[in-house]
C-alpha atoms as a PDB file:
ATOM      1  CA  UNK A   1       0.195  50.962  13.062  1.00  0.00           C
ATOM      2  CA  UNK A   2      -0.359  48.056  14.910  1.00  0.00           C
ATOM      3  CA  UNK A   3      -3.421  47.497  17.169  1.00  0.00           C
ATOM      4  CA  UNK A   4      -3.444  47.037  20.868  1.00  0.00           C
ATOM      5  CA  UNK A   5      -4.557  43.583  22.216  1.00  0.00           C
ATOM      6  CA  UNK A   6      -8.394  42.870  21.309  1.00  0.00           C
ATOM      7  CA  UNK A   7      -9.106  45.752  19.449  1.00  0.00           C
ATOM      8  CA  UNK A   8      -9.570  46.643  15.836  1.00  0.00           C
ATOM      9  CA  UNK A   9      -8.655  49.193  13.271  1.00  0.00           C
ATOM     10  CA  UNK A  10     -11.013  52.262  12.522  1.00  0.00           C
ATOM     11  CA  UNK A  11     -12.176  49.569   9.511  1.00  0.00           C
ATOM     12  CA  UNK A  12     -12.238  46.400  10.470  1.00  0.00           C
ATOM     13  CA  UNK A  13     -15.868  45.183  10.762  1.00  0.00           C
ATOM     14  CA  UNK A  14     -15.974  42.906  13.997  1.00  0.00           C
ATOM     15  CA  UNK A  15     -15.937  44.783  17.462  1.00  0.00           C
ATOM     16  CA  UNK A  16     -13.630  44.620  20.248  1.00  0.00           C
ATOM     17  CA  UNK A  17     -14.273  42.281  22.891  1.00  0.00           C
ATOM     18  CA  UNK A  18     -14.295  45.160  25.660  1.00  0.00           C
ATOM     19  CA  UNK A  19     -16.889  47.061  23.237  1.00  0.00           C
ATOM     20  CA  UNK A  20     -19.253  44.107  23.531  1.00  0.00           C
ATOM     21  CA  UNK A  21     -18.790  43.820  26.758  1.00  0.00           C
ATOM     22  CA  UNK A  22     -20.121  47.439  27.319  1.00  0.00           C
ATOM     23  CA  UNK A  23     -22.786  46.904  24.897  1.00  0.00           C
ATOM     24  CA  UNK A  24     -24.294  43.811  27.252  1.00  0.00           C
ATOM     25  CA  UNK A  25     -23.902  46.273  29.986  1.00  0.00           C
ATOM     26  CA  UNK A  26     -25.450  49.450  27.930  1.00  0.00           C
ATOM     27  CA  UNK A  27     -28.675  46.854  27.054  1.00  0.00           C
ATOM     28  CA  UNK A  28     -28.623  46.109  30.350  1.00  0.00           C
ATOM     29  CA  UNK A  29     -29.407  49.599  32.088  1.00  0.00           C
ATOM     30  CA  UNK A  30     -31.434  50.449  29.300  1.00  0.00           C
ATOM     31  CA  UNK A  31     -33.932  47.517  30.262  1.00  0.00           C
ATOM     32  CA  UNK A  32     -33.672  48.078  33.704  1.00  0.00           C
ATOM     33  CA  UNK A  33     -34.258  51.705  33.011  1.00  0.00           C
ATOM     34  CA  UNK A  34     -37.459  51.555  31.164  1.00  0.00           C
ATOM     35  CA  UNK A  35     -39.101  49.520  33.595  1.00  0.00           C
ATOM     36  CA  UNK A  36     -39.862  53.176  35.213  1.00  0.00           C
ATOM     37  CA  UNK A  37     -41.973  55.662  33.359  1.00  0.00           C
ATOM     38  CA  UNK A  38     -40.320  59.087  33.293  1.00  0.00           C
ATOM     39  CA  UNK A  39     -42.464  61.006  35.448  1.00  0.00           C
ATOM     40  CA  UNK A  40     -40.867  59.154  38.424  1.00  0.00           C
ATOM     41  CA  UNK A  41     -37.404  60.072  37.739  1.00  0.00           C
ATOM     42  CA  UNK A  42     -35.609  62.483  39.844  1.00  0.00           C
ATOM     43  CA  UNK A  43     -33.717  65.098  37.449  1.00  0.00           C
ATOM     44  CA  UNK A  44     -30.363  63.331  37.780  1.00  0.00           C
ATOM     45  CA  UNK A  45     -31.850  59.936  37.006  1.00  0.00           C
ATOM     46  CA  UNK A  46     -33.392  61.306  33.670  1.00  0.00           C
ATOM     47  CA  UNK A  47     -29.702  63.099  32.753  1.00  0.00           C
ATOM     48  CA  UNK A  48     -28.257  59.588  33.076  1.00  0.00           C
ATOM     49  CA  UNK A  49     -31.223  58.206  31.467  1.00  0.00           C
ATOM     50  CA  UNK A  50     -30.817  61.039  28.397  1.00  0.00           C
ATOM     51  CA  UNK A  51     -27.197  59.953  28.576  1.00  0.00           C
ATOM     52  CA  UNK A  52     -27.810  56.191  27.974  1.00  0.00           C
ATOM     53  CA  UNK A  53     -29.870  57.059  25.171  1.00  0.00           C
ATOM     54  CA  UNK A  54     -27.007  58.955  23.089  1.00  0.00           C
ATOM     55  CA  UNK A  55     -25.002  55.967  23.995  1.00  0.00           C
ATOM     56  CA  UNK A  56     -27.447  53.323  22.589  1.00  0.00           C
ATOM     57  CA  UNK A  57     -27.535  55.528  19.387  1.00  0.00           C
ATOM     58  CA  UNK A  58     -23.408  55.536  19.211  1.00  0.00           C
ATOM     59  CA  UNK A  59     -23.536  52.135  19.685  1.00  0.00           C
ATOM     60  CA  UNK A  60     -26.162  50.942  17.083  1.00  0.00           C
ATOM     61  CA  UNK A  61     -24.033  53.573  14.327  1.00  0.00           C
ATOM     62  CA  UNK A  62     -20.774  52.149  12.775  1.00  0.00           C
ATOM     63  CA  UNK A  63     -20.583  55.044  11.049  1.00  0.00           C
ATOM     64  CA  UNK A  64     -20.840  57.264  14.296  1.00  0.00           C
ATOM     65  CA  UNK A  65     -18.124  55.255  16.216  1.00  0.00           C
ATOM     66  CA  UNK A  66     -15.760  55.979  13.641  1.00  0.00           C
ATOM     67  CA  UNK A  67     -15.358  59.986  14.380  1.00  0.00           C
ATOM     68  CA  UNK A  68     -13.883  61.170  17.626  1.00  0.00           C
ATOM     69  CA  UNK A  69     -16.944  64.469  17.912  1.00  0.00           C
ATOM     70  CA  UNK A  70     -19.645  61.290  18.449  1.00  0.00           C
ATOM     71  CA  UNK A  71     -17.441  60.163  20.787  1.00  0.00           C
ATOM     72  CA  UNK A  72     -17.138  62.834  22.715  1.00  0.00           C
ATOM     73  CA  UNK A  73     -20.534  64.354  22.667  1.00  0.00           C
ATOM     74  CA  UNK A  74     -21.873  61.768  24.463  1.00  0.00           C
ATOM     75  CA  UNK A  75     -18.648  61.481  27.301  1.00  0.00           C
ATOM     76  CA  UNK A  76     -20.033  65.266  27.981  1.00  0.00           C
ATOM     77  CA  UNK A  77     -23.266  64.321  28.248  1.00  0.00           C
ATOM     78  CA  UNK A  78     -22.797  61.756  31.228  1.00  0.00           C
ATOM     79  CA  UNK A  79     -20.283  64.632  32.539  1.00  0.00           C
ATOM     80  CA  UNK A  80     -22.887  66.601  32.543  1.00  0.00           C
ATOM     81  CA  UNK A  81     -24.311  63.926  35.432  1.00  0.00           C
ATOM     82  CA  UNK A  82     -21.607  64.291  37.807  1.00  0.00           C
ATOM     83  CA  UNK A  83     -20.993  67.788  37.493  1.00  0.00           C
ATOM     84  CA  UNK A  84     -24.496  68.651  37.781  1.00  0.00           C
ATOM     85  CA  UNK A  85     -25.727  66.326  40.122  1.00  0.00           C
ATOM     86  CA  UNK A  86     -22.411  65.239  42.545  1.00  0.00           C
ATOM     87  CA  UNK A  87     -24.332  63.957  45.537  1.00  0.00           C
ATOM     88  CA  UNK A  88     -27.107  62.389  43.796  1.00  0.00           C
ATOM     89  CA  UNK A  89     -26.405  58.203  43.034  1.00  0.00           C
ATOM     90  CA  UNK A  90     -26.157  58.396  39.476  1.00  0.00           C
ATOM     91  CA  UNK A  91     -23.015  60.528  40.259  1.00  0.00           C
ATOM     92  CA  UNK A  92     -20.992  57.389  40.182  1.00  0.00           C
ATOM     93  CA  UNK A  93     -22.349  55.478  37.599  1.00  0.00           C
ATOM     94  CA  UNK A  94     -21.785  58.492  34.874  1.00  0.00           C
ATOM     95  CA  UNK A  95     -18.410  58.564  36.596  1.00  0.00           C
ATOM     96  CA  UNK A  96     -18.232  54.940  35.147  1.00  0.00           C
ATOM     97  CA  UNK A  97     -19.672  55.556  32.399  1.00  0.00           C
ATOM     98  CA  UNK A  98     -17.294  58.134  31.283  1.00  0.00           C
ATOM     99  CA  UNK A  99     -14.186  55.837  32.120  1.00  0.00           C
ATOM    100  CA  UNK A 100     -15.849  52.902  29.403  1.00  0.00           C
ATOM    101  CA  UNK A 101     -16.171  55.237  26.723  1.00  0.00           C
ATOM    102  CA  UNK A 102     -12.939  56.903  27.092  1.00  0.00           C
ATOM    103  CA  UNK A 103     -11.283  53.310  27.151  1.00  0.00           C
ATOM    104  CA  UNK A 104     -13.429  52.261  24.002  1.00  0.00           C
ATOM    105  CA  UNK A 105     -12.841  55.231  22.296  1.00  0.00           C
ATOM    106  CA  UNK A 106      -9.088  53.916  22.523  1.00  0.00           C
ATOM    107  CA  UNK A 107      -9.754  51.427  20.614  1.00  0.00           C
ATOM    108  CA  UNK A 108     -10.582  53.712  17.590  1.00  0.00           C
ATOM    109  CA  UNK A 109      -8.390  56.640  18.274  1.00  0.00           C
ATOM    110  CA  UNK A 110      -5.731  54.740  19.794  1.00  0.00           C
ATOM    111  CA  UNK A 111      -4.577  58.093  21.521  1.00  0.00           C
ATOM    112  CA  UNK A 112      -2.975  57.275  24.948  1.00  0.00           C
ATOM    113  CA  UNK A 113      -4.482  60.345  25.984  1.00  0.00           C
ATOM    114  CA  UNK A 114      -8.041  58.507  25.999  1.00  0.00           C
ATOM    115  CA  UNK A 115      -6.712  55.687  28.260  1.00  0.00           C
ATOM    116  CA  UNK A 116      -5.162  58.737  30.418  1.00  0.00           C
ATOM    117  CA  UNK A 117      -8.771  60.341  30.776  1.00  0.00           C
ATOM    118  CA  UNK A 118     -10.242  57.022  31.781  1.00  0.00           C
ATOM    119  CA  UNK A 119      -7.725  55.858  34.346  1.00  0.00           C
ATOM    120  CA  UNK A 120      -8.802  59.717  35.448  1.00  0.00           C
ATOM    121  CA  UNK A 121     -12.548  58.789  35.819  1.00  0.00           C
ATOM    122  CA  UNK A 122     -12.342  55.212  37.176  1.00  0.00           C
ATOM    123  CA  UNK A 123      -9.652  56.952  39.745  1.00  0.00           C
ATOM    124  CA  UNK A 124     -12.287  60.109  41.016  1.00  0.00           C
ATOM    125  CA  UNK A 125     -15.118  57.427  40.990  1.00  0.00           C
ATOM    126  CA  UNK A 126     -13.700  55.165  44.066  1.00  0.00           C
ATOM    127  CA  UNK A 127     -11.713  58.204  45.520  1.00  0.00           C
ATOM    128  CA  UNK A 128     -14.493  60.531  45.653  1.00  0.00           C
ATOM    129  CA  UNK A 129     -17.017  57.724  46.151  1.00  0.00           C
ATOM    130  CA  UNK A 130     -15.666  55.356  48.171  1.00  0.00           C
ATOM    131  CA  UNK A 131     -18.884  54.017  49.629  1.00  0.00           C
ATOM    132  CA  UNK A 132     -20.548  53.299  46.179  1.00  0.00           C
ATOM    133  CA  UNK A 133     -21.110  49.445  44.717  1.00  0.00           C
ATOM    134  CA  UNK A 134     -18.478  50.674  41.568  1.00  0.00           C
ATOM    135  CA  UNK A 135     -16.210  51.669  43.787  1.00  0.00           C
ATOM    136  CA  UNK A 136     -14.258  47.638  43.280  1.00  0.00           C
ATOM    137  CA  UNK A 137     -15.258  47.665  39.456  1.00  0.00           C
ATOM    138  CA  UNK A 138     -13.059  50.810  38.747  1.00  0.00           C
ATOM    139  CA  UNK A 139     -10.521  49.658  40.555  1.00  0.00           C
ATOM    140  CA  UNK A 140     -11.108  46.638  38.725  1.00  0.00           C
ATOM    141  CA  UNK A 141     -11.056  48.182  35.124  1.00  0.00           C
ATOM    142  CA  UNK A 142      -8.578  50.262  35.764  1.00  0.00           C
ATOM    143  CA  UNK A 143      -6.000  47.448  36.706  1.00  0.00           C
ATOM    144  CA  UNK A 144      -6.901  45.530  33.862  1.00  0.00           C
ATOM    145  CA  UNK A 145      -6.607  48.530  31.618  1.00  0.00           C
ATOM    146  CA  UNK A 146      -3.289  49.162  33.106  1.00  0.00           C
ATOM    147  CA  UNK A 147      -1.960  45.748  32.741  1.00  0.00           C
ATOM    148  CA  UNK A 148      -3.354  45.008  29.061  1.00  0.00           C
ATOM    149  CA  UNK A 149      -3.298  48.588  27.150  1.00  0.00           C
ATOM    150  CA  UNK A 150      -0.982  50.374  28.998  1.00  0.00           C
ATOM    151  CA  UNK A 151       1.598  47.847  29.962  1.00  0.00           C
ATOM    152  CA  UNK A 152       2.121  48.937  33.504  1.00  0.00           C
ATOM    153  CA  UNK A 153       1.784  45.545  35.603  1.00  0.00           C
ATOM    154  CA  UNK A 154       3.413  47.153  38.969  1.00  0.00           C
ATOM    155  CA  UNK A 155       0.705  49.846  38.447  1.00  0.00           C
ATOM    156  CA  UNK A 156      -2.243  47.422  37.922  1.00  0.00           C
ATOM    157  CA  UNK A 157      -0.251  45.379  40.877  1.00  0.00           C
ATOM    158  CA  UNK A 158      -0.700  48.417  42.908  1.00  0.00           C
ATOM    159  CA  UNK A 159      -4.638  49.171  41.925  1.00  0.00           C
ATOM    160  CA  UNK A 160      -5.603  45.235  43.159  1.00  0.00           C
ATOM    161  CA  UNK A 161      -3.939  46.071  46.430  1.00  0.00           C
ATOM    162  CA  UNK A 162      -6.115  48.698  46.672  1.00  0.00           C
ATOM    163  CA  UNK A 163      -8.662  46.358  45.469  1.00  0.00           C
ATOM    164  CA  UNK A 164      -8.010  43.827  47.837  1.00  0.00           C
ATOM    165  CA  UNK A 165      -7.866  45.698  50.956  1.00  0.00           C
ATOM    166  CA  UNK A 166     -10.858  48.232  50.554  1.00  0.00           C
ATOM    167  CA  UNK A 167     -13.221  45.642  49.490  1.00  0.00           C
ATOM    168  CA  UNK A 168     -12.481  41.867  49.963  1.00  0.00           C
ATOM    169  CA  UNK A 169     -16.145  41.682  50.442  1.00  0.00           C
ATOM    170  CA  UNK A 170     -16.638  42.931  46.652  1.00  0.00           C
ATOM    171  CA  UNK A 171     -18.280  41.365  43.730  1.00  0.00           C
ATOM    172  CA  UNK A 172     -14.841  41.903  42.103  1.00  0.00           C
ATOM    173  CA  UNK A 173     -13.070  40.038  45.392  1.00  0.00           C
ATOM    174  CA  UNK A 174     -13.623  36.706  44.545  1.00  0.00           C
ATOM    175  CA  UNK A 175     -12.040  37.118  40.813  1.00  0.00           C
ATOM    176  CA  UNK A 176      -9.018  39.005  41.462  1.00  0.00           C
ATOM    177  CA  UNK A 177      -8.204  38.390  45.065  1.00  0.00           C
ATOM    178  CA  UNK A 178      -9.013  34.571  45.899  1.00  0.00           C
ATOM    179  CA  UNK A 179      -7.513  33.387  48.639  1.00  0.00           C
ATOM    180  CA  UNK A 180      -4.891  36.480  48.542  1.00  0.00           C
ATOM    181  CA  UNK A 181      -7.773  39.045  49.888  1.00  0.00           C
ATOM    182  CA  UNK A 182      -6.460  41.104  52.196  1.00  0.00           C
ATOM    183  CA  UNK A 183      -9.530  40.994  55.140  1.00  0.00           C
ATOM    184  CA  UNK A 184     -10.416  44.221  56.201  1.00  0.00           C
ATOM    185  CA  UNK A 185      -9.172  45.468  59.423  1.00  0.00           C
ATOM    186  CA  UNK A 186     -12.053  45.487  62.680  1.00  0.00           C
ATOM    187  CA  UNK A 187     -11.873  48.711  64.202  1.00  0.00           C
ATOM    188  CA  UNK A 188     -13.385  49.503  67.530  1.00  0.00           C
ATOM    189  CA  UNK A 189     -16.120  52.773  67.582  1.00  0.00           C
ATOM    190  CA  UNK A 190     -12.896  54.791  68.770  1.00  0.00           C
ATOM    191  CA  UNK A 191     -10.853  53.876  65.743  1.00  0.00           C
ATOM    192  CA  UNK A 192     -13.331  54.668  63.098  1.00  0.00           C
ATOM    193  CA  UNK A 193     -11.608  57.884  62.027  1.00  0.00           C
ATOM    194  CA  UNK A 194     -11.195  60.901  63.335  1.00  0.00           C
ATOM    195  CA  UNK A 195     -13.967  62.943  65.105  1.00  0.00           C
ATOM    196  CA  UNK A 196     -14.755  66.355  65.988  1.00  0.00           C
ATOM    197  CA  UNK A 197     -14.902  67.807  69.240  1.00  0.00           C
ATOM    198  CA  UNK A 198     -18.630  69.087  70.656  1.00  0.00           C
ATOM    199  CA  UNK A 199     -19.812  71.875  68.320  1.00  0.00           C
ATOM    200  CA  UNK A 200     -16.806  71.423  66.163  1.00  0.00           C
ATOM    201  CA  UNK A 201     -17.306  70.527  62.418  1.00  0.00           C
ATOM    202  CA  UNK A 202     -14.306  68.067  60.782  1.00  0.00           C
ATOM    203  CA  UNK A 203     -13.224  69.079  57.469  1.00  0.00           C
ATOM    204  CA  UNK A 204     -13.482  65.720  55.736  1.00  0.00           C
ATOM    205  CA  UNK A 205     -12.543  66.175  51.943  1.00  0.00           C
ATOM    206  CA  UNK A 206     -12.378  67.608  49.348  1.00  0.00           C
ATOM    207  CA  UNK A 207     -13.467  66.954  46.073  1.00  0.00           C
ATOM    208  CA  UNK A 208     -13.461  68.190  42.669  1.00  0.00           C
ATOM    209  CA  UNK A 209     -14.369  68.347  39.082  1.00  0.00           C
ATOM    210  CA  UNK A 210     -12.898  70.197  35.976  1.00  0.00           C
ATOM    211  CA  UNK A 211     -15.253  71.712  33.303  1.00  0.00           C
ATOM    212  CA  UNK A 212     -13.883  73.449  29.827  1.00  0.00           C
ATOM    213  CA  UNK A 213     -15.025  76.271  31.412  1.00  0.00           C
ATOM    214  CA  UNK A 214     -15.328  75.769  34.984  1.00  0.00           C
ATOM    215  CA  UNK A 215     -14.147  74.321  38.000  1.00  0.00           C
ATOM    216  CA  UNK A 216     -16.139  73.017  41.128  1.00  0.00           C
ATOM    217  CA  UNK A 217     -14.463  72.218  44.523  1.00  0.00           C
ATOM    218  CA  UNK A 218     -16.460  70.342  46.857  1.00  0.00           C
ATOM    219  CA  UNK A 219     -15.661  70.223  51.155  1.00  0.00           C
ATOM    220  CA  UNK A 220     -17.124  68.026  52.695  1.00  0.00           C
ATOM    221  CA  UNK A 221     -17.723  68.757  56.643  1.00  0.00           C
ATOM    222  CA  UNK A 222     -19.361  66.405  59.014  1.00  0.00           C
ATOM    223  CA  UNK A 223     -21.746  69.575  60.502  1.00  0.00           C
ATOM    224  CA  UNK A 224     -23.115  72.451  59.709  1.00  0.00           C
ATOM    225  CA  UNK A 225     -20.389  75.566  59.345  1.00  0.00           C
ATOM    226  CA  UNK A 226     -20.212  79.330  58.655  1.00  0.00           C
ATOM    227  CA  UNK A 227     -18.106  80.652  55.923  1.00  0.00           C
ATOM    228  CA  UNK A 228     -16.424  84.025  54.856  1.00  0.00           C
ATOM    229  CA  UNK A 229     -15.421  84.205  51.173  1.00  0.00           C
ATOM    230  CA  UNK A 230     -12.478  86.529  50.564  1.00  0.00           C
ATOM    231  CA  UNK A 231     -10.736  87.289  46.868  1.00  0.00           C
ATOM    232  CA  UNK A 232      -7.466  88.598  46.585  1.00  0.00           C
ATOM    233  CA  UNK A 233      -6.040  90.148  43.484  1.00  0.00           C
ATOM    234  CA  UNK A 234      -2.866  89.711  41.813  1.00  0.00           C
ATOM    235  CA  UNK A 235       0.217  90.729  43.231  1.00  0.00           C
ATOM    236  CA  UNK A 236       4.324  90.071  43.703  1.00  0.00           C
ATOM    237  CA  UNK A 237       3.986  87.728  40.599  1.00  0.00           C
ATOM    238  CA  UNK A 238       1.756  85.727  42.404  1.00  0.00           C
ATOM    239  CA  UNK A 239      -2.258  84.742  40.641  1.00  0.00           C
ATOM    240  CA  UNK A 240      -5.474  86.168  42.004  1.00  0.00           C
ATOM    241  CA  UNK A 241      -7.004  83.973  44.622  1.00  0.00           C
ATOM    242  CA  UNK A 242      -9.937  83.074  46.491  1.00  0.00           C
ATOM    243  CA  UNK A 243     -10.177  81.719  50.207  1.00  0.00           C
ATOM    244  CA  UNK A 244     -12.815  80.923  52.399  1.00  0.00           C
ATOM    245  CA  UNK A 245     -12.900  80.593  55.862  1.00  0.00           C
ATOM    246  CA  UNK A 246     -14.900  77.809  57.749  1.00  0.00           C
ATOM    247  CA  UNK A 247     -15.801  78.125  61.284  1.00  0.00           C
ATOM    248  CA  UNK A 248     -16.152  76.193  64.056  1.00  0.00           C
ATOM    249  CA  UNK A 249     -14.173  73.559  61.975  1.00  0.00           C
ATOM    250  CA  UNK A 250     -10.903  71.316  62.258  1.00  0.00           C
ATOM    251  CA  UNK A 251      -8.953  69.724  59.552  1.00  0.00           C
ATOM    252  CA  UNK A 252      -8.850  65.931  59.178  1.00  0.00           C
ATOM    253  CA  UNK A 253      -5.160  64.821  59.797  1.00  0.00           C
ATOM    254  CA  UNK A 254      -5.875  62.404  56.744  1.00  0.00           C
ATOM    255  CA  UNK A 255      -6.353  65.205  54.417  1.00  0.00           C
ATOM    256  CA  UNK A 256      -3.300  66.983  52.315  1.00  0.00           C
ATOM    257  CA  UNK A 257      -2.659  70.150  52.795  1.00  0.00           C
ATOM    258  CA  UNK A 258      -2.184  70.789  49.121  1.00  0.00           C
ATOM    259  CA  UNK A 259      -4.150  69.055  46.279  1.00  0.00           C
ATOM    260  CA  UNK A 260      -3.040  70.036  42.614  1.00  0.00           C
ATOM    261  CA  UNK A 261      -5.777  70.749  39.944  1.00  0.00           C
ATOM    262  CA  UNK A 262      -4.399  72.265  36.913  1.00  0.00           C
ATOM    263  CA  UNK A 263      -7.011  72.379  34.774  1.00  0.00           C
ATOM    264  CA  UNK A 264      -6.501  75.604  33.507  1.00  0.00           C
ATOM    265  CA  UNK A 265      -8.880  77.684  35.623  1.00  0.00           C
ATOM    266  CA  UNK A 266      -7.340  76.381  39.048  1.00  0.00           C
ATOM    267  CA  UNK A 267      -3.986  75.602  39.731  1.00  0.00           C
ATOM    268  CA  UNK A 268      -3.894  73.733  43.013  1.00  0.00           C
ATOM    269  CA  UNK A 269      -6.478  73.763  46.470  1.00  0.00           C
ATOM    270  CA  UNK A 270      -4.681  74.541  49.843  1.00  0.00           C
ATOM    271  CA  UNK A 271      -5.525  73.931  53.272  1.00  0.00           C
ATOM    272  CA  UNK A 272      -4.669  74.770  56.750  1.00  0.00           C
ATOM    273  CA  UNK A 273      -5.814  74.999  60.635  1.00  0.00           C
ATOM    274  CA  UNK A 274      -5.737  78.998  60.296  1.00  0.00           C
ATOM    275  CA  UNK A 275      -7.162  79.550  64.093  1.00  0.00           C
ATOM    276  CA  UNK A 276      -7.991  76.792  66.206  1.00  0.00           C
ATOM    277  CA  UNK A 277     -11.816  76.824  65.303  1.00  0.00           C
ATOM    278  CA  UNK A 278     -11.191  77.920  61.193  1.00  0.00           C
ATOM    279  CA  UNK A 279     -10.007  76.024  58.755  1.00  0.00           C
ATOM    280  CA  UNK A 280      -9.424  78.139  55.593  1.00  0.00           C
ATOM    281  CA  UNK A 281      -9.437  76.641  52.047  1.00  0.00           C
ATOM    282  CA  UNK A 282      -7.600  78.817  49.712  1.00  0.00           C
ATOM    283  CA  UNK A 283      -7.900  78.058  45.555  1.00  0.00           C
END
């Protein structure tokens, strides 16, 4: 079988050059990370710290990188981050996290399906994070993972456009921009984005993550709302379904009014302007 660019073999002895790259990161945020002593950490920042840990011990073990259940024991334990804690700031960084050891555990399993689950990550860290200072390095990553492993240059094309034109002010700007950045567009206080009228909440987004056994939708509203929960059973050939109606609210005309999920527990999230003051979210 022959090996993708920079990597090695389940036995060759020297490492791939993205693996020591994440190593120098992974020593990294483990120094940084002991500078605190643990009774200052917030829950989420000890579940990422606990996280790193695992990682450090998968990393020092030759014997542990070789078998997929190492692997993935520690991918569920930064997982665990996100999906536990999705508003605090680690939230992003296990997002990251995830994405690296999906793409390094390529280089073992050399399963597309492990490039497929990082190009996932790095794509829900700047979508559902846009704000966050890893927002440009997944983008990053997953253009060059797209270009190199995947061999999809009009998709890693496509991912520095993105790049580009949500953050020429980046760290990752200046390497794989240049002179091509494409300067972000001044917008006057009326052009920010859409707002909501007096008293009326804007359904911003919505986000989501996927658990073996679970699934967690997020909306995000820009004020406070009431809600009705409603289930509805089975019927016509058609699945049982939940909706829930949010009021005073308006939709965003940004947002789709269908979002698939397919995870197995949830097959899709749809939305509509149901009254002119309800927005209802139906899964």
């Amino acid at each position: 079988m022959s090996k993708p660019p920079g990597e090695t073999s389940r036995g060759g002895k020297s490492l791939p050059r993205t693996f020591r790259i994440f190593l120098l990161l992974l020593g990294a945020t483990l120094f940084l990370g002991s500078l605190f002593p643990a009774w200052t950490l917030t829950p989420s920042q000890r579940a990422l710290k606990e996280a790193k840990r695992e990682l450090a011990r998968l990393a020092a073990s030759p014997h542990r990188r070789r078998y997929r259940r190492y692997w993935i024991w520690v991918i569920n334990r930064f997982r665990r981050v996100y999906l536990r804690y999705p508003e605090s700031p680690e939230a992003p960084k296990a997002l990251i996290w995830t994405a690296r050891l999906y793409r390094n555990l390529y280089g073992y399993s050399h399963r597309r399906g492990d490039l497929e689950e990082a190009l996932q990550h790095y794509r829900m860290l700047w979508e559902h994070y846009p704000r966050s200072a890893l927002a440009d390095d997944a983008l990053a990553e997953a253009a060059d993972l797209s270009r190199d492993l995947l061999k999809k240059p009009e998709k890693a094309s496509s991912l520095l456009q993105i790049l580009c034109q949500r953050y020429p002010q980046g760290d990752q700007a200046w390497k794989y921009c240049g002179s091509h950045a494409v300067p972000s567009p001044k917008r006057s206080p009326s052009s920010v984005g859409p707002s909501s009228s007096s008293g009326t909440a804007l359904v911003k987004n919505i986000r989501h993550w996927s658990g073996e056994d679970y699934s967690r939708v997020v909306v995000d509203v820009s004020a406070p709302v009431r809600f009705q929960d409603h289930a509805l059973k089975a019927q016509a050939g058609r699945p049982p379904r939940v909706y829930v109606d949010l009021t005073p609210a308006r939709l965003s005309p940004y947002l789709k009014p269908e979002i698939p999920i397919r995870d197995g527990l949830l097959t899709r999230v749809r939305l509509g302007q149901y009254r002119p003051a309800t927005v209802r979210v139906v899964l």
